[in-house]
Structures are given as structure tokens and as C-alpha cells.
Protein backbone atom coordinates (compact mmCIF):
# COMPACT_ATOMS: atom_id res chain seq x y z
CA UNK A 1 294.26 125.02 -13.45
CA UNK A 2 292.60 123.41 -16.59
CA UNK A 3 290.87 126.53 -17.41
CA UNK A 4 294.26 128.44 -17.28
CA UNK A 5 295.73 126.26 -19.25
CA UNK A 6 292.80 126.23 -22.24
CA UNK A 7 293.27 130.32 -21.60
CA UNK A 8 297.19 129.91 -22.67
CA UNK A 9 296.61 127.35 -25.50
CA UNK A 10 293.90 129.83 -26.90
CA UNK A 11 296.59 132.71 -26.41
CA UNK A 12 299.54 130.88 -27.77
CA UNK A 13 297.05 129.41 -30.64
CA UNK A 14 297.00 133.50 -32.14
CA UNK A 15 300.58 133.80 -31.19
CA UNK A 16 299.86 136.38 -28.06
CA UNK A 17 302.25 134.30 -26.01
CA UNK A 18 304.96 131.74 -25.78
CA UNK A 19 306.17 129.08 -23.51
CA UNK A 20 304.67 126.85 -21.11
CA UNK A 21 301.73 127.13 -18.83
CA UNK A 22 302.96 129.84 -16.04
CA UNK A 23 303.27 128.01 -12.52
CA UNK A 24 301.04 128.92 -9.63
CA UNK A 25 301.37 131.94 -7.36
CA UNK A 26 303.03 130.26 -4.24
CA UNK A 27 300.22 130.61 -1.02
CA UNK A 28 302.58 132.23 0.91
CA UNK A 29 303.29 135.18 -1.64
CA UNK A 30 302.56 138.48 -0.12
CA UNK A 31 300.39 140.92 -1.58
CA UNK A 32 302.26 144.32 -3.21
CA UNK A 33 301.66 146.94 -1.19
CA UNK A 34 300.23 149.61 -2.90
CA UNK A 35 297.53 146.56 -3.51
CA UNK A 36 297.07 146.38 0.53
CA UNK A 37 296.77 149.87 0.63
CA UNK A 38 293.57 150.08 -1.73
CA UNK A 39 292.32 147.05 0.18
CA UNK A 40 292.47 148.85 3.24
CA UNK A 41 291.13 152.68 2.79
CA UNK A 42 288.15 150.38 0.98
CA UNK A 43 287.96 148.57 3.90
CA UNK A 44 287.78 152.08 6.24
CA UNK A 45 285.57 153.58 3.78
CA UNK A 46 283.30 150.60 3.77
CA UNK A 47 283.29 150.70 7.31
CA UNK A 48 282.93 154.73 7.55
CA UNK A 49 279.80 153.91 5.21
CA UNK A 50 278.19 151.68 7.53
CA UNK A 51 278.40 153.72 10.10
CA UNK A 52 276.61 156.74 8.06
CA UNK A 53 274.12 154.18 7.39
CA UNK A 54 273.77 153.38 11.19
CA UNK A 55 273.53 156.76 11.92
CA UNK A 56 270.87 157.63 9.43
CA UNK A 57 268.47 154.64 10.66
CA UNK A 58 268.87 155.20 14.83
CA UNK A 59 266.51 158.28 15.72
CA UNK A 60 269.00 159.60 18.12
CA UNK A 61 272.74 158.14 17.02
CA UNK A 62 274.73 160.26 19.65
CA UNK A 63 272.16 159.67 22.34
CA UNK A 64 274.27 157.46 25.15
CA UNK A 65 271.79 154.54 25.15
CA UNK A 66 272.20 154.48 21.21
CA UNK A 67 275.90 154.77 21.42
CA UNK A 68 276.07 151.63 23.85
CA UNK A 69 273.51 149.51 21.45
CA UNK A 70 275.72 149.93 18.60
CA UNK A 71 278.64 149.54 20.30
CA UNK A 72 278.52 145.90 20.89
CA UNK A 73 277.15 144.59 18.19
CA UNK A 74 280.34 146.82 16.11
CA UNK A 75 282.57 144.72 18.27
CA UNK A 76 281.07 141.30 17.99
CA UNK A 77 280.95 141.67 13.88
CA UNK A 78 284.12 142.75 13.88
CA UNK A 79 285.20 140.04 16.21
CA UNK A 80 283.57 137.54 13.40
CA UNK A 81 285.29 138.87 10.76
CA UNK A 82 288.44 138.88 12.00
CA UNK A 83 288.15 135.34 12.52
CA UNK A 84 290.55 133.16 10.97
CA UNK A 85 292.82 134.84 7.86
CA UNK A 86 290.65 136.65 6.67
CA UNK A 87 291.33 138.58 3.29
CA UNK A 88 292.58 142.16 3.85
CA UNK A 89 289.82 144.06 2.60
CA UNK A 90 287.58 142.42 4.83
CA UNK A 91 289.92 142.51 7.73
CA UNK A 92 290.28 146.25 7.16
CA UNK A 93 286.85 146.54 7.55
CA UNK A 94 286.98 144.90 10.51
CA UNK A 95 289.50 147.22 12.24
CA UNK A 96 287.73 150.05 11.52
CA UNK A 97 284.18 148.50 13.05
CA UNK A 98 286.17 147.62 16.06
CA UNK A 99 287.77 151.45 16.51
CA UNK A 100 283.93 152.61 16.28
CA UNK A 101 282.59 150.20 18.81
CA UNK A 102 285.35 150.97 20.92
CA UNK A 103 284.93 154.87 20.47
CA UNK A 104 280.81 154.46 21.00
CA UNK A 105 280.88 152.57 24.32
CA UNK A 106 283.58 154.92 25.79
CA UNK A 107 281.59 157.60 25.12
CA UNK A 108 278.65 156.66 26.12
CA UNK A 109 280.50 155.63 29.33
CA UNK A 110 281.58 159.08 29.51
CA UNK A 111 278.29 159.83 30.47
CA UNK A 112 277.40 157.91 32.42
CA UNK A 113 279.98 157.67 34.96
CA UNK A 114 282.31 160.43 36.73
CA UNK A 115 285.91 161.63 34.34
CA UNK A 116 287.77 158.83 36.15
CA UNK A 117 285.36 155.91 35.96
CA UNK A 118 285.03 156.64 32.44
CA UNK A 119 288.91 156.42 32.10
CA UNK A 120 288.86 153.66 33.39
CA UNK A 121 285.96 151.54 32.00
CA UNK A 122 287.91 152.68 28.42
CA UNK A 123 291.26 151.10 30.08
CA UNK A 124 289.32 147.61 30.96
CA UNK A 125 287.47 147.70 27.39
CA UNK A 126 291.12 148.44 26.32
CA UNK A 127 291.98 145.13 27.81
CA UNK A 128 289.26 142.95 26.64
CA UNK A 129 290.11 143.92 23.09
CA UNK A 130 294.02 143.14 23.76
CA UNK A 131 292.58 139.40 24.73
CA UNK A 132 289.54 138.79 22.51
CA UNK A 133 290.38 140.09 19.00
CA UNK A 134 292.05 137.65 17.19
CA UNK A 135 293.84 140.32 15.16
CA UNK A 136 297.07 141.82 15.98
CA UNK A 137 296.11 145.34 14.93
CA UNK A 138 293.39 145.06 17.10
CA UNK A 139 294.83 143.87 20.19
CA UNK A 140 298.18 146.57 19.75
CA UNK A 141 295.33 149.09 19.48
CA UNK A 142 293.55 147.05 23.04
CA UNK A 143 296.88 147.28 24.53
CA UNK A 144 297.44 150.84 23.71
CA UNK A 145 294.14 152.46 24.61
CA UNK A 146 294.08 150.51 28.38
CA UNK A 147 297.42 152.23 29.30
CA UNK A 148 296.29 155.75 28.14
CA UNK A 149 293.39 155.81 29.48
CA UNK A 150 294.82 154.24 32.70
CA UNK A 151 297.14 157.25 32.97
CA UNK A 152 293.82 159.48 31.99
CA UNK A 153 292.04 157.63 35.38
CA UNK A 154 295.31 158.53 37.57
CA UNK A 155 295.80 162.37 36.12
CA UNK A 156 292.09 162.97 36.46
CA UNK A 157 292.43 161.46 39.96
CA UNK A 158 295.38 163.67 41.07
CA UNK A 159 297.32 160.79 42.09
CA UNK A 160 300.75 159.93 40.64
CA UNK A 161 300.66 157.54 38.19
CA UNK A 162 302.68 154.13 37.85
CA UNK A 163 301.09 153.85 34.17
CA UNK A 164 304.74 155.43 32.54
CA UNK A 165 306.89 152.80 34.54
CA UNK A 166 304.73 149.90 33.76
CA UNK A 167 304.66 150.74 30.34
CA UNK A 168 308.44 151.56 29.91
CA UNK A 169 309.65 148.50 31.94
CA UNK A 170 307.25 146.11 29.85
CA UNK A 171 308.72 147.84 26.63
CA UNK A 172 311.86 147.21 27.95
CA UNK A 173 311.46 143.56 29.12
CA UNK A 174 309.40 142.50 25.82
CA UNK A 175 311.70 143.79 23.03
CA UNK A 176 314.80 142.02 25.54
CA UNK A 177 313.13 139.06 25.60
CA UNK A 178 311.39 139.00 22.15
CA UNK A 179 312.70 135.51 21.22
CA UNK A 180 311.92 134.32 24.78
CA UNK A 181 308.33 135.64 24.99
CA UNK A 182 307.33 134.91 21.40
CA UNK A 183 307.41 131.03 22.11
CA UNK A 184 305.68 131.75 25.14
CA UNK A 185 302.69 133.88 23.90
CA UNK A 186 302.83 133.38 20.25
CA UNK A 187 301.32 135.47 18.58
CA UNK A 188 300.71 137.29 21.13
CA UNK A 189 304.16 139.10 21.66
CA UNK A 190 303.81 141.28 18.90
CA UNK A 191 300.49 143.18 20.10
CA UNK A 192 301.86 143.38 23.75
CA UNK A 193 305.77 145.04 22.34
CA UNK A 194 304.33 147.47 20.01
CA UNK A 195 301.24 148.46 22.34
CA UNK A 196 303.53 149.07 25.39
CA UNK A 197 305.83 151.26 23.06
CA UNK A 198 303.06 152.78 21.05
CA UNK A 199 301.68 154.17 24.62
CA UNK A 200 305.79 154.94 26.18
CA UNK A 201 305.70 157.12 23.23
CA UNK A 202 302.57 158.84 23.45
CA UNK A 203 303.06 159.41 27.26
CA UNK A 204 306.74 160.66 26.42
CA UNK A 205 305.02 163.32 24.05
CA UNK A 206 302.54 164.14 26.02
CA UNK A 207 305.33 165.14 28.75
CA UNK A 208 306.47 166.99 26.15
CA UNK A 209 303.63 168.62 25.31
CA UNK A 210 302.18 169.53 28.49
CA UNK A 211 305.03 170.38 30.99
CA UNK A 212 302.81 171.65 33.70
CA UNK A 213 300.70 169.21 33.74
CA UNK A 214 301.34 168.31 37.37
CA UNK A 215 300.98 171.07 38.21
CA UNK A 216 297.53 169.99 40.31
CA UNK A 217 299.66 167.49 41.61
CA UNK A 218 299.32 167.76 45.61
CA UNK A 219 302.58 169.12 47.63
CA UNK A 220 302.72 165.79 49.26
CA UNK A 221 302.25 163.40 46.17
CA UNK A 222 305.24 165.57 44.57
CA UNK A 223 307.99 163.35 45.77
CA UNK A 224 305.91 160.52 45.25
CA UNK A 225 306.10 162.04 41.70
CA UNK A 226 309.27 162.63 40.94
CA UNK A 227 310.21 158.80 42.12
CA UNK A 228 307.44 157.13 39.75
CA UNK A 229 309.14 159.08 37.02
CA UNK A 230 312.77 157.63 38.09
CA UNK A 231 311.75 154.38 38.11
CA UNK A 232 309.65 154.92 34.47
CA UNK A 233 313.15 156.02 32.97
CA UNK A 234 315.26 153.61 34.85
CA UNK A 235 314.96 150.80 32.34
CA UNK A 236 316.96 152.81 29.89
CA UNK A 237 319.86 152.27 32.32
CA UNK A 238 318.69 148.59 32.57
CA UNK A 239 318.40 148.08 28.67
CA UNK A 240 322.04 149.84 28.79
CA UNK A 241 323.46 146.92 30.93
CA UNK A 242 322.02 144.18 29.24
CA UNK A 243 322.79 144.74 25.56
CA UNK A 244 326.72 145.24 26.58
CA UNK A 245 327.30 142.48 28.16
CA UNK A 246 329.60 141.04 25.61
CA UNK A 247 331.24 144.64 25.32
CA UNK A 248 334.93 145.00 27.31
CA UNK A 249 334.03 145.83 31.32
CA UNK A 250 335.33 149.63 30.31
CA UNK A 251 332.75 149.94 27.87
CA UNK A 252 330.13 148.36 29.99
CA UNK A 253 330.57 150.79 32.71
CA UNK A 254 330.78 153.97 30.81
CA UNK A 255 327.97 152.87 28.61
CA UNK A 256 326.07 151.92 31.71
CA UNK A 257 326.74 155.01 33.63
CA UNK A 258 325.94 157.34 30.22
CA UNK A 259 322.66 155.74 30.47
CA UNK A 260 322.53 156.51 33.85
CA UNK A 261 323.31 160.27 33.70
CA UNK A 262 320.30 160.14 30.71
CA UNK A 263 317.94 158.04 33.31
CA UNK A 264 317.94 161.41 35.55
CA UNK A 265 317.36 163.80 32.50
CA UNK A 266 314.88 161.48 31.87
CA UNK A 267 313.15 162.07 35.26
CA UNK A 268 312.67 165.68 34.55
CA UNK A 269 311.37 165.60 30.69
CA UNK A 270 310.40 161.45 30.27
CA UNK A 271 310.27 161.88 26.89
CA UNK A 272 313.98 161.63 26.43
CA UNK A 273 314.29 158.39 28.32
CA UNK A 274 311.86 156.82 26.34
CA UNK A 275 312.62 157.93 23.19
CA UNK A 276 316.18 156.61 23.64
CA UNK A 277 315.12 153.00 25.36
CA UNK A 278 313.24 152.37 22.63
CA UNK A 279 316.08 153.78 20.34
CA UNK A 280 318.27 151.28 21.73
CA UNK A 281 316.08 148.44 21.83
CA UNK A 282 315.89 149.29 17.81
CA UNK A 283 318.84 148.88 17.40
CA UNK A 284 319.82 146.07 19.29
CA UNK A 285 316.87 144.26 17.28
CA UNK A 286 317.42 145.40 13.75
CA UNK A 287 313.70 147.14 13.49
CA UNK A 288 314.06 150.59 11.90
CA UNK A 289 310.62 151.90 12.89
CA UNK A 290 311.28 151.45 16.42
CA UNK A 291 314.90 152.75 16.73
CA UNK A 292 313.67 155.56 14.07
CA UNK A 293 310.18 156.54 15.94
CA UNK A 294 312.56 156.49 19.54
CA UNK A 295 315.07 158.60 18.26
CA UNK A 296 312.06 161.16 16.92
CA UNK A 297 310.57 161.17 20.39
CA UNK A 298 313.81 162.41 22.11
CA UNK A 299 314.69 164.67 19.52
CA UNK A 300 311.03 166.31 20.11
CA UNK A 301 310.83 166.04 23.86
CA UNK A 302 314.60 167.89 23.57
CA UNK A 303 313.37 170.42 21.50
CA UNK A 304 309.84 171.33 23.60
CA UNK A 305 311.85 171.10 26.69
CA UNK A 306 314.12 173.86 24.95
CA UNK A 307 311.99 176.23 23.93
CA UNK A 308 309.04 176.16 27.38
CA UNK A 309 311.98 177.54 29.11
CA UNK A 310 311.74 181.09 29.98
CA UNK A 311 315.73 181.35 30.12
CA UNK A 312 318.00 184.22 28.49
CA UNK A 313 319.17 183.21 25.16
CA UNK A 314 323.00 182.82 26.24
CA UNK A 315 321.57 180.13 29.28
CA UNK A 316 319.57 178.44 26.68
CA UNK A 317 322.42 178.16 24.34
CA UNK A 318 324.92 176.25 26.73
CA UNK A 319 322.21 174.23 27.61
CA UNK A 320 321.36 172.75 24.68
CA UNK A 321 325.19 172.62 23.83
CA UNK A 322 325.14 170.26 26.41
CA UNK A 323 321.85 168.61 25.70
CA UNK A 324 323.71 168.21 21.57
CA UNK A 325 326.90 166.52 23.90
CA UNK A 326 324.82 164.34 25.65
CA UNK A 327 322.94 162.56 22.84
CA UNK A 328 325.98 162.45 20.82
CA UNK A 329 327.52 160.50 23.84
CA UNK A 330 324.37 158.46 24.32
CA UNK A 331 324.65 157.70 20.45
CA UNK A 332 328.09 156.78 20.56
CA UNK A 333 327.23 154.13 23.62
CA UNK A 334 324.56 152.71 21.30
CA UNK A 335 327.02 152.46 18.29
CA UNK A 336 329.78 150.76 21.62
CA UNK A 337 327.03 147.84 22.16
CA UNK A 338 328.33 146.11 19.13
CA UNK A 339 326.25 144.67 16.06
CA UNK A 340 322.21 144.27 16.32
CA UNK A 341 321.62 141.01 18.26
CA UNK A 342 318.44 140.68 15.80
CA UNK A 343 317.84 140.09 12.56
CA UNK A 344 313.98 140.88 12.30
CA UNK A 345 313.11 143.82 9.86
């Protein structure tokens, strides 16, 4: 502080500036962000560096026994750095040695082990990072990878999969109880909500995007199949319930049984029942990206579901005439449910 203030007398002494000694930037004063944004692609470009470097010095860098050696020691350093608050260029740098460790020793479990032991040694590394990195990038990105490849274990498996219903009724429960479970888990609560709807999503799109994939799905597994699908789209009904509770009983029940109708649409292509949870819960909470990135997902999983048809054009129509009816019905129901509960941005 005493040499800022020599700095101003010396600037005020040629006339350069006026008034009193300029106060200190408050701690707590976040950075701009086009300022975090060059921290961070230095920090992934730093990292991307290292990595080079690694690469250049190990004879064999894809070799499985390399990949595993420089695996853990990317996670521990990044581990280190992430200690604490650290600043953002070095936390960047941080995240993007912990992605590489991560992607090295699931490769090099990939072969070692069958398809589905691979999957699933990714799923449990997935896990450790969710509980050991102390940053919340980090552990949304430990959450996310254990459920994926946890579904990638049960598709390669040929068994149905509970992975959609545990992540859409932990969704669900989280962003429902966000007050509730953030002074239970601290800071915690964050990693586990956007994880769990980070991975609905990318499960919803992947619905989308492969509509036959189970296909290879035994005969006797199928109803087995279509019930673990149910009960991954029956928390939109659930959600539905519990955010009109203060809404007249009419409203409840037609709100409620809208959801319902959308629960067994959602059955058939998932991506629309998650997509409009998540909506909801958006909503409900005041956060635009996750009512915004919802909405997106049933929009798309409408649209794929559209066109993979191999109906007549006049079939197709109608249907999506009523698909356009529906969603403007479920939309309406969301605008019924009254003013967002939250007010977190």
C-alpha cells in the first residue's frame, strides 16, 4: 500500500491524476471473464505442453505400462495443485492434468482387461475422482464419467441397465432438495447435481442417437427393458407433483397427469423425459443453463425420433402435430407451477 501510494503522489506530482489514493480491490471481487478465459486455455495449453513433453521423453508413450506410469503421477500433481484456492491459471492446469491421467489409466485398462471390466474400472476411477479432487470441476467430471461408463459396463454386458434411473432420480432428488443437501454435503452438492444431469443428458442423447441400440438386447431382458426405462422417466411425473404443491388441486392433477402422459413417451425415446425433468427443475430453481440445456435435449431427442421413422410423410406429419401439442401442454404445466422457488443464477 505505501508503494501505491508514492506511485499516485509521483503521478499526481506531473498532474497525470487527481484525487485520493484509489481503495483496495475487495478479496472477494471476481475476476472478468474474458480474464478467466485466457487463464484457462493457458492453463490447457500448459498442460497439453506437458504432456508433449511427456510423450517425447517415455520411449514408448502409448505402450499400456507407460500409459498407467503416467497416469498416476498426472492425478496426484493435479490433486496438489488443486489444493486449497488455488489461482485459476494454475487450477486450469490442473483440470486438464487430471482429464489426461484419467484418459491414460482407462486406456491402458482397456487393455488389459475384457470391454466390460474396462468400463467398469473407468466407472470406479470415475468415483475416486468425484471423492478425492478437491475441485468441483473435477469431481462433476468424476461423477459424470462413473455413470457413463457404468451404462458402457451394462450395454457391453447385454444386460439392462439401471444406470438411466439412478441418474434421473438423483437429478431429480438433488436439484429438489438443493437447499437441503447443500448443508448436508457442502460443497459437495454442486459436483453431485450437475454430474448426475451432465450424464441424464448424455444418456438422453445417446437414446437419441442410437435408437437400435438394444437391439442385442435378449428377448427375455426386453421387458425387463422397457420397465428400467419407466422407472428412469418416472421422476418427471414425480418432479411434476412436487413443484405444484402450492398450485389449486385442479392444476395439480392435470399438471401431474400431463407429466404422466410425457413419463410414457418418455419410456419409448428417454430423451424427452429427461430433457423436460431437467427443464422443469430449471425452472423451478431459476438456473438458465439447466432449464435451457433440458429443453435442447427434448427438442433433439423429438426431432431424431422424427426423422428414424420410416413412416409416410402424411403419418409423420400428425405425429409430430401431436408431438408440437404435447410440449406446448407440457410447457404450459411448467408456466401453471407458479414463480421459480429459487433464486440462484
Amino acid at each position: 500500500m505505501n508503494g501505491l501510494r508514492e506511485i499516485w503522489g509521483a503521478l499526481r506530482g506531473r498532474g497525470l491524476v487527481e484525487g485520493d489514493v484509489p481503495p483496495d480491490m475487495p478479496a472477494g471481487t471476481p475476476t472478468p471473464w474474458h480474464v478467466r478465459l485466457m487463464l484457462g486455455v493457458c492453463g490447457w495449453l500448459g498442460g497439453f505442453l506437458l504432456l508433449v513433453f511427456v510423450g517425447l521423453v517415455v520411449p514408448d508413450p502409448f505402450d499400456s505400462h507407460s500409459l498407467a506410469v503416467a497416469g498416476v503421477p498426472l492425478l496426484i500433481a493435479a490433486r496438489v495443485l488443486l489444493h486449497g484456492q488455488p489461482p485459476e491459471l494454475r487450477a486450469q492446469f490442473a483440470l486438464s492434468l487430471c482429464l489426461a491421467g484419467y484418459g491414460a489409466i482407462a486406456v491402458a485398462c482397456s487393455t488389459w482387461l475384457p470391454d466390460w471390466g474396462a468400463f467398469l474400472a473407468a466407472s470406479g476411477l470415475g468415483l475416486v475422482l468425484a471423492a478425492a479432487m478437491p475441485s468441483a470441476i473435477a469431481r462433476t467430471f468424476g461423477v459424470l464419467a462413473s455413470l457413463l461408463a457404468a451404462e458402457g459396463c451394462f450395454r457391453v454386458l447385454g444386460w439392462p441397465s439401471p444406470v438411466p434411473a439412478i441418474a434421473a432420480w438423483t437429478c431429480a432428488a438433488a436439484w429438489l432438495g438443493e437447499t437441503r443437501l447443500a448443508h448436508r454435503l457442502g460443497q459437495g452438492q454442486a459436483p453431485l447435481s450437475w454430474g448426475a444431469t451432465l450424464a441424464l443428458w448424455g444418456l438422453g442423447l445417446a437414446g437419441a442417437l442410437l435408437p437400435g441400440m438394444d437391439a442385442s438386447v435378449p428377448p427375455a431382458w426386453r421387458g425387463l427393458v422397457w420397465a428400467v426405462y419407466l422407472l428412469a422417466a418416472s421422476p418427471l411425473a414425480w418432479v411434476a407433483w412436487r413443484l405444484s404443491v402450492r398450485a389449486r388441486p385442479a392444476v395439480r392433477g392435470w399438471t401431474t397427469g400431463t407429466a404422466c402422459v410425457l413419463v410414457l413417451a418418455g419410456a419409448w425415446v428417454p430423451g424427452v423425459a429427461f430433457g423436460l425433468m431437467t427443464a422443469v427443475l430449471g425452472h423451478a430453481r431459476a438456473r438458465t443453463p439447466l432449464w435451457v440445456g433440458g429443453l435442447l435435449v427434448a427438442l433433439w431427442s423429438v426431432g431424431w425420433f422424427y426423422y428414424a421413422q420410416t413412416w409416410t410423410l402424411p403419418r409423420k406429419a400428425a405425429v409430430l402435430l401431436a408431438l408440437g401439442g404435447v410440449l406446448l401442454l407440457a410447457w404450459r404445466g411448467i408456466a401453471r407451477l407458479g414463480a421459480p422457488e429459487g433464486g440462484h443464477g
